[in-house]
C-alpha atoms as a PDB file:
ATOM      1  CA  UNK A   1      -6.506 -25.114   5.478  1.00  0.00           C
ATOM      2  CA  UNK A   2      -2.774 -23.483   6.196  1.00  0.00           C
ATOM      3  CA  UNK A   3      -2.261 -21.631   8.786  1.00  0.00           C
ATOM      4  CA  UNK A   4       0.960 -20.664   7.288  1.00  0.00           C
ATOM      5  CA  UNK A   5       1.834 -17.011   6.540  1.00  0.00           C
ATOM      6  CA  UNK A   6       4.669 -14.734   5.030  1.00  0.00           C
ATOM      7  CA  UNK A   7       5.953 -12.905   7.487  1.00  0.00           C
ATOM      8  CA  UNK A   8       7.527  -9.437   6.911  1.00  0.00           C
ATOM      9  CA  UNK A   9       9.797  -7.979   9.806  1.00  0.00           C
ATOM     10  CA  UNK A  10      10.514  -4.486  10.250  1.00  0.00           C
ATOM     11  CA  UNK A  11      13.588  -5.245   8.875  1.00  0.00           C
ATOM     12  CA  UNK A  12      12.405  -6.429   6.025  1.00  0.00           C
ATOM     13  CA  UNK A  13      10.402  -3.377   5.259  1.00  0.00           C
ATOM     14  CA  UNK A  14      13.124  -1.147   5.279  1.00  0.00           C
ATOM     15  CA  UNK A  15      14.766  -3.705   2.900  1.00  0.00           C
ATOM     16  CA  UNK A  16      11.893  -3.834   0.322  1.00  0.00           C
ATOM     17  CA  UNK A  17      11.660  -0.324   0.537  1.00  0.00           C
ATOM     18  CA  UNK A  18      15.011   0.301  -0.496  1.00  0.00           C
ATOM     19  CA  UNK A  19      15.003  -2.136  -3.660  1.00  0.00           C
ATOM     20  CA  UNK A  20      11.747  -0.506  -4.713  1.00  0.00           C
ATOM     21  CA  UNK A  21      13.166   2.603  -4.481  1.00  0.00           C
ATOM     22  CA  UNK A  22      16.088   1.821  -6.297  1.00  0.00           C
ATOM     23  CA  UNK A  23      14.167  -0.328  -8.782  1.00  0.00           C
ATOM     24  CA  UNK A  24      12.137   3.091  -9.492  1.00  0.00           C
ATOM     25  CA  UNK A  25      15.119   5.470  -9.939  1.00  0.00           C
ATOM     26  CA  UNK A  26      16.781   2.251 -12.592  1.00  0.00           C
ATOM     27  CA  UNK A  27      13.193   2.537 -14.246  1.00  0.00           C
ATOM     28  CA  UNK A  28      14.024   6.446 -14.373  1.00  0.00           C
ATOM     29  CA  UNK A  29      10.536   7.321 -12.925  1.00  0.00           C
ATOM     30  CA  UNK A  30      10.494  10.648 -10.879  1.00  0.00           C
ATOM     31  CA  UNK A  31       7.176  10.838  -9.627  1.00  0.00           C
ATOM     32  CA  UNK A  32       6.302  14.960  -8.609  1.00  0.00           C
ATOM     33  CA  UNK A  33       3.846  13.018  -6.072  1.00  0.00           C
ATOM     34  CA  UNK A  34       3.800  10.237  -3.876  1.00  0.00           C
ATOM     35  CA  UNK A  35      -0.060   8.780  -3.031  1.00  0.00           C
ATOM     36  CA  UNK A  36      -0.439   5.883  -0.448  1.00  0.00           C
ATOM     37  CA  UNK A  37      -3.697   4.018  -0.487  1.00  0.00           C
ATOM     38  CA  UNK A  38      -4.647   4.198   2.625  1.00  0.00           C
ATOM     39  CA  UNK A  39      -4.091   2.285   5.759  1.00  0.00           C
ATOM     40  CA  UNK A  40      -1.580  -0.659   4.345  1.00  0.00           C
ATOM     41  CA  UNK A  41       0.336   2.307   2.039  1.00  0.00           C
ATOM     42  CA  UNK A  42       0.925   4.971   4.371  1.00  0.00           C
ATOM     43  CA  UNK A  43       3.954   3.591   5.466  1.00  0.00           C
ATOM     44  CA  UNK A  44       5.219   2.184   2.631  1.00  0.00           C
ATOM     45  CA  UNK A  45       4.683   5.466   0.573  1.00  0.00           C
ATOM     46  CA  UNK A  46       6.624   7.546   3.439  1.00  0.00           C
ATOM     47  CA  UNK A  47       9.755   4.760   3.303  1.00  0.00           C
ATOM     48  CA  UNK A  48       9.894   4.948  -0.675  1.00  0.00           C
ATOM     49  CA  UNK A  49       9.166   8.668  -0.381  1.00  0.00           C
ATOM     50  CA  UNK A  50      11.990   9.087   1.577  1.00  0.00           C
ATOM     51  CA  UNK A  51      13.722   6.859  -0.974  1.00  0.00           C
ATOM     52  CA  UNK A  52      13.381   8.545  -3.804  1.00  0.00           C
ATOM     53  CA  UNK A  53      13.756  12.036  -1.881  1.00  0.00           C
ATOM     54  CA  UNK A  54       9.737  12.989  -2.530  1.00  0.00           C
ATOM     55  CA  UNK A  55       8.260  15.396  -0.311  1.00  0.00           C
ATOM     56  CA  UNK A  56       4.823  15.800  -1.911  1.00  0.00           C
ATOM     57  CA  UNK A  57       3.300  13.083  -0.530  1.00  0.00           C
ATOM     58  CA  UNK A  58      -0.869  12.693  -0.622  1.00  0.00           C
ATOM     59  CA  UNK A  59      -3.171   8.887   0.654  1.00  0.00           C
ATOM     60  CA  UNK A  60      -6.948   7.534  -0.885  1.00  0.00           C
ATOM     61  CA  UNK A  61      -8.261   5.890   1.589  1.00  0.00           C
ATOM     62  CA  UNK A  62     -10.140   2.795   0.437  1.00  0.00           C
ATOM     63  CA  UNK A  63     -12.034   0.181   2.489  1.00  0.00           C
ATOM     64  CA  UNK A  64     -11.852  -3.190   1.367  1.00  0.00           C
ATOM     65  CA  UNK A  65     -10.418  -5.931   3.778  1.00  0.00           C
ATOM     66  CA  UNK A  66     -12.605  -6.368   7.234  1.00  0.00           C
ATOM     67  CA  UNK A  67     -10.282  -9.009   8.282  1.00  0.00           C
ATOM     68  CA  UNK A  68      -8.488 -12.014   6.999  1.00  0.00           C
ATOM     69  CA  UNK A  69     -10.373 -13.503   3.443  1.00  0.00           C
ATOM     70  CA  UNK A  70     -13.334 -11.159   4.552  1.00  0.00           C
ATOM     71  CA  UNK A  71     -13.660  -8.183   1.923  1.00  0.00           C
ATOM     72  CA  UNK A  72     -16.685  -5.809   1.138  1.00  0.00           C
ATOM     73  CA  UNK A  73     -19.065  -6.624  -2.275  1.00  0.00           C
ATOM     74  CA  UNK A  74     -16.387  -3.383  -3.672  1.00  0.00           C
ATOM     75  CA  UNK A  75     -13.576  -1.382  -2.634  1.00  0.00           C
ATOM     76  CA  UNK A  76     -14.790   1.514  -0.868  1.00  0.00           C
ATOM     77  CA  UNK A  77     -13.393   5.370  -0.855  1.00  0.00           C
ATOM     78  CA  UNK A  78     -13.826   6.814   2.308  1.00  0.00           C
ATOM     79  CA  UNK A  79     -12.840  10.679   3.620  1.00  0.00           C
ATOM     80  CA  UNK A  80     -11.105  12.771   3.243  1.00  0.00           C
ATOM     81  CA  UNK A  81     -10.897  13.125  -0.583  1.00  0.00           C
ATOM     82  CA  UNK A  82      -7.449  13.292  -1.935  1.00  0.00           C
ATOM     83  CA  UNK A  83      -6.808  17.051  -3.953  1.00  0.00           C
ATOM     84  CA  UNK A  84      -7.190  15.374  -7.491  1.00  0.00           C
ATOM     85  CA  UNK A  85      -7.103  18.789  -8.825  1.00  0.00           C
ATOM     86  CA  UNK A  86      -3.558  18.940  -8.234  1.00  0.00           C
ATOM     87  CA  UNK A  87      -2.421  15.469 -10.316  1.00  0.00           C
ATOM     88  CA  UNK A  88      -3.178  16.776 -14.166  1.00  0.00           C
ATOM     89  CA  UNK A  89      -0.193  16.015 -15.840  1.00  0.00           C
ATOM     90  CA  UNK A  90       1.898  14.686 -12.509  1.00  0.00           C
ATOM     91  CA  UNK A  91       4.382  11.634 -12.413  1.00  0.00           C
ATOM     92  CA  UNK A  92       1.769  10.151  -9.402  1.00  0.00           C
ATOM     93  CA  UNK A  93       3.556   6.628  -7.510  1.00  0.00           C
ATOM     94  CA  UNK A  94       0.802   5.211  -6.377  1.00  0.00           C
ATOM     95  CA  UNK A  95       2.102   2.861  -3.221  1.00  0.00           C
ATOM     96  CA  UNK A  96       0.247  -0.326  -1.019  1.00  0.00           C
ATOM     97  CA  UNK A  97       1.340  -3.012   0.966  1.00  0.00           C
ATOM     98  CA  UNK A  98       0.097  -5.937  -1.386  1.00  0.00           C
ATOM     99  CA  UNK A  99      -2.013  -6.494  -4.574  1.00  0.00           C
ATOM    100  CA  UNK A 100      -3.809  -9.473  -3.336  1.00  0.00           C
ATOM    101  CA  UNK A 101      -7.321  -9.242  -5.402  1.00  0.00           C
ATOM    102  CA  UNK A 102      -6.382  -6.234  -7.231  1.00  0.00           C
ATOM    103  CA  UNK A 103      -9.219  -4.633  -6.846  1.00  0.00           C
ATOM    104  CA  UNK A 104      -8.480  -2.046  -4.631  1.00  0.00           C
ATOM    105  CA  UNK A 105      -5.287  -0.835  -6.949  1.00  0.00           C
ATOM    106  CA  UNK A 106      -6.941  -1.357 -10.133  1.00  0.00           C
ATOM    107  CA  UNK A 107      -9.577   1.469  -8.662  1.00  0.00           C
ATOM    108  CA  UNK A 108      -7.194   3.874  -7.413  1.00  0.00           C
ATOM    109  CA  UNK A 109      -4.804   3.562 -10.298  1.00  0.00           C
ATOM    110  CA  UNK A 110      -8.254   4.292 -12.767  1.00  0.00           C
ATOM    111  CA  UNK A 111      -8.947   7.298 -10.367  1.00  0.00           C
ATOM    112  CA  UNK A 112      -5.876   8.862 -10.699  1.00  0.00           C
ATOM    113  CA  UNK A 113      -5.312   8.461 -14.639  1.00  0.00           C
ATOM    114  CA  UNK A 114      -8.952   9.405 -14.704  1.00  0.00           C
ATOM    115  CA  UNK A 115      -7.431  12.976 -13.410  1.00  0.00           C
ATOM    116  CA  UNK A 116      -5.432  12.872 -16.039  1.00  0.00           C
ATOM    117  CA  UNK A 117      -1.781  12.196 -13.889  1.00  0.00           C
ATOM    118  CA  UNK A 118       0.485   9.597 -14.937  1.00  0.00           C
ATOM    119  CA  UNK A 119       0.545   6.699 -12.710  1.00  0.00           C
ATOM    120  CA  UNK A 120       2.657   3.779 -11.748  1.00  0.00           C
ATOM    121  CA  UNK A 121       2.120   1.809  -9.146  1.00  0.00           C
ATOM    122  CA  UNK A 122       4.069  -0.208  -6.822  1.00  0.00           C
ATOM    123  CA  UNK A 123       3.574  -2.655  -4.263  1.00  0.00           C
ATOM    124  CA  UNK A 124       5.633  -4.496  -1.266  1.00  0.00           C
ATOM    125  CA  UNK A 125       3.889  -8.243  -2.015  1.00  0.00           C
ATOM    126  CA  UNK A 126       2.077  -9.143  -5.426  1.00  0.00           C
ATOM    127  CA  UNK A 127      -0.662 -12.142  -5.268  1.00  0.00           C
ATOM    128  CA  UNK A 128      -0.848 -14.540  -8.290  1.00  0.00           C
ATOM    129  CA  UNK A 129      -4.804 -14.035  -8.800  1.00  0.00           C
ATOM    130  CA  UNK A 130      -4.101 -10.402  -8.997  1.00  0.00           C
ATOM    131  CA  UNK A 131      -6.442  -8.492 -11.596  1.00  0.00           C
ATOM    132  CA  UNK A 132      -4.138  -5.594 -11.680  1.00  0.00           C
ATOM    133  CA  UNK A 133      -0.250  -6.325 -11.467  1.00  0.00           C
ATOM    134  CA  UNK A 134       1.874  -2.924 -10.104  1.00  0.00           C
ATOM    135  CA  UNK A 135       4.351  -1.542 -12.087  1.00  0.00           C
ATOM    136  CA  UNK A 136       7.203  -2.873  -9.037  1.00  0.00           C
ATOM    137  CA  UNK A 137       6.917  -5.409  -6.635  1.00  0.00           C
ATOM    138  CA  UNK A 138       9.467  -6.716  -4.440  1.00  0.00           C
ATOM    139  CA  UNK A 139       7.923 -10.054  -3.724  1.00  0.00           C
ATOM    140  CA  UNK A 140       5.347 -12.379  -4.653  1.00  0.00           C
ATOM    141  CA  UNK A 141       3.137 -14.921  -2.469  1.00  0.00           C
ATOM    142  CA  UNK A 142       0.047 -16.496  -2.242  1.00  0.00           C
ATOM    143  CA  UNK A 143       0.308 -16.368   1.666  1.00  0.00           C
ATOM    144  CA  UNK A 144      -1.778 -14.336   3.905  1.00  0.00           C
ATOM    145  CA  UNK A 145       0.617 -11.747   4.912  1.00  0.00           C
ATOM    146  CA  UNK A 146       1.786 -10.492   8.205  1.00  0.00           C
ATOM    147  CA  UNK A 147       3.089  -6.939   8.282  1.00  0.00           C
ATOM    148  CA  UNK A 148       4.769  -5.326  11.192  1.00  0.00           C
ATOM    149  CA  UNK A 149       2.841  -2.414  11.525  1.00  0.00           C
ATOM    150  CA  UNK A 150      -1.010  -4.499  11.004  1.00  0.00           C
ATOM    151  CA  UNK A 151       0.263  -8.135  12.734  1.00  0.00           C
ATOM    152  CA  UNK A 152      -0.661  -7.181  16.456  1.00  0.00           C
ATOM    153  CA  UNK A 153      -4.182  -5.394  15.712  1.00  0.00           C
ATOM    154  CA  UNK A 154      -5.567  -2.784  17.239  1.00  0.00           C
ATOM    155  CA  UNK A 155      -4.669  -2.302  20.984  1.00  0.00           C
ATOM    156  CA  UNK A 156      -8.544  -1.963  21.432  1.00  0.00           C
ATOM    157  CA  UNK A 157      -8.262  -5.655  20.536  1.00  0.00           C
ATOM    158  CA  UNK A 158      -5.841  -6.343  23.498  1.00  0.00           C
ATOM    159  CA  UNK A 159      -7.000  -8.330  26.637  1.00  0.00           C
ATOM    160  CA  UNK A 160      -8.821  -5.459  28.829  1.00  0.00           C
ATOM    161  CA  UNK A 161      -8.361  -7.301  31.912  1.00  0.00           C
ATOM    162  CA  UNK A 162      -4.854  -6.521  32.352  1.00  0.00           C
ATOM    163  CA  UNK A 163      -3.981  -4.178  35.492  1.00  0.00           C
ATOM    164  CA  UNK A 164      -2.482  -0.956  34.011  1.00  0.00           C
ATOM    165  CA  UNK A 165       0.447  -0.437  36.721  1.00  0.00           C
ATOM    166  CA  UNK A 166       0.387   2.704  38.474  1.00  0.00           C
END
């Protein structure tokens, strides 16, 4: 087994950000709403928010990954409940970090054109064995993926038995 990964920087986010965003506005999509799916989105969705100059700006949050290759039987929505009362006929971007199953995207994008918005949906990363392909994508790998914001875990995780200095 590889231990090899792709590596994103920060840099490199605000990068693949930017050509999203401009691969968007050349696609002439103006979304009226910008929804992140929830936690690898959020900050993807605010940088191409910002892009495009959204403001309304919503998240699903879905459960899926527990850790690296370990998922849950099916992607999960968890609270709170995005207003889906508000997307009837809306331009909705629909933003996360990486289609790597495509499970989790394929859900939310069915959710959101089940409220009768229309959806596209973009991505940073795109997996080959991806069941649902996003609409943009600014790179694609079959690497596990290290993202700036996700790569150092939680500081919960962090050794404990370091001396806080007073």
């Amino acid at each position: 087994m590889t231990s090899e990964r792709e590596v994103l920087t920060w840099d490199g986010f605000g990068e693949a950000t930017r050509t999203l965003s401009r691969q968007i506005v050349a696609d002439e999509f103006v979304p009226d709403v910008v929804v992140a799916i929830a936690r690898g989105g959020l900050l993807p969705a605010g940088a191409i928010a910002y892009g495009l100059g959204v403001k309304s700006c919503g998240a699903l949050n879905v459960e899926f990954y527990t850790g690296i290759g370990t998922v849950l039987e099916a992607p999960a929505l968890l609270p709170p409940d995005l207003d889906l009362g508000y997307l009837p006929g809306k331009r909705v971007l629909l933003v996360d970090d990486v289609a790597d199953s495509g499970r989790t995207l394929a859900l939310a994008v069915q959710m959101l054109r089940d409220a009768d918005a229309d959806v596209r949906s973009v991505c940073i990363y795109s997996k080959p064995g991806t069941i649902a392909n996003p609409d943009y994508v600014w790179r694609q790998t079959d690497l596990w993926i290290d993202f700036p914001w996700s790569a150092a875990g939680s500081v919960l995780e962090e050794d404990s038995g370091a001396e806080a200095s007073a």
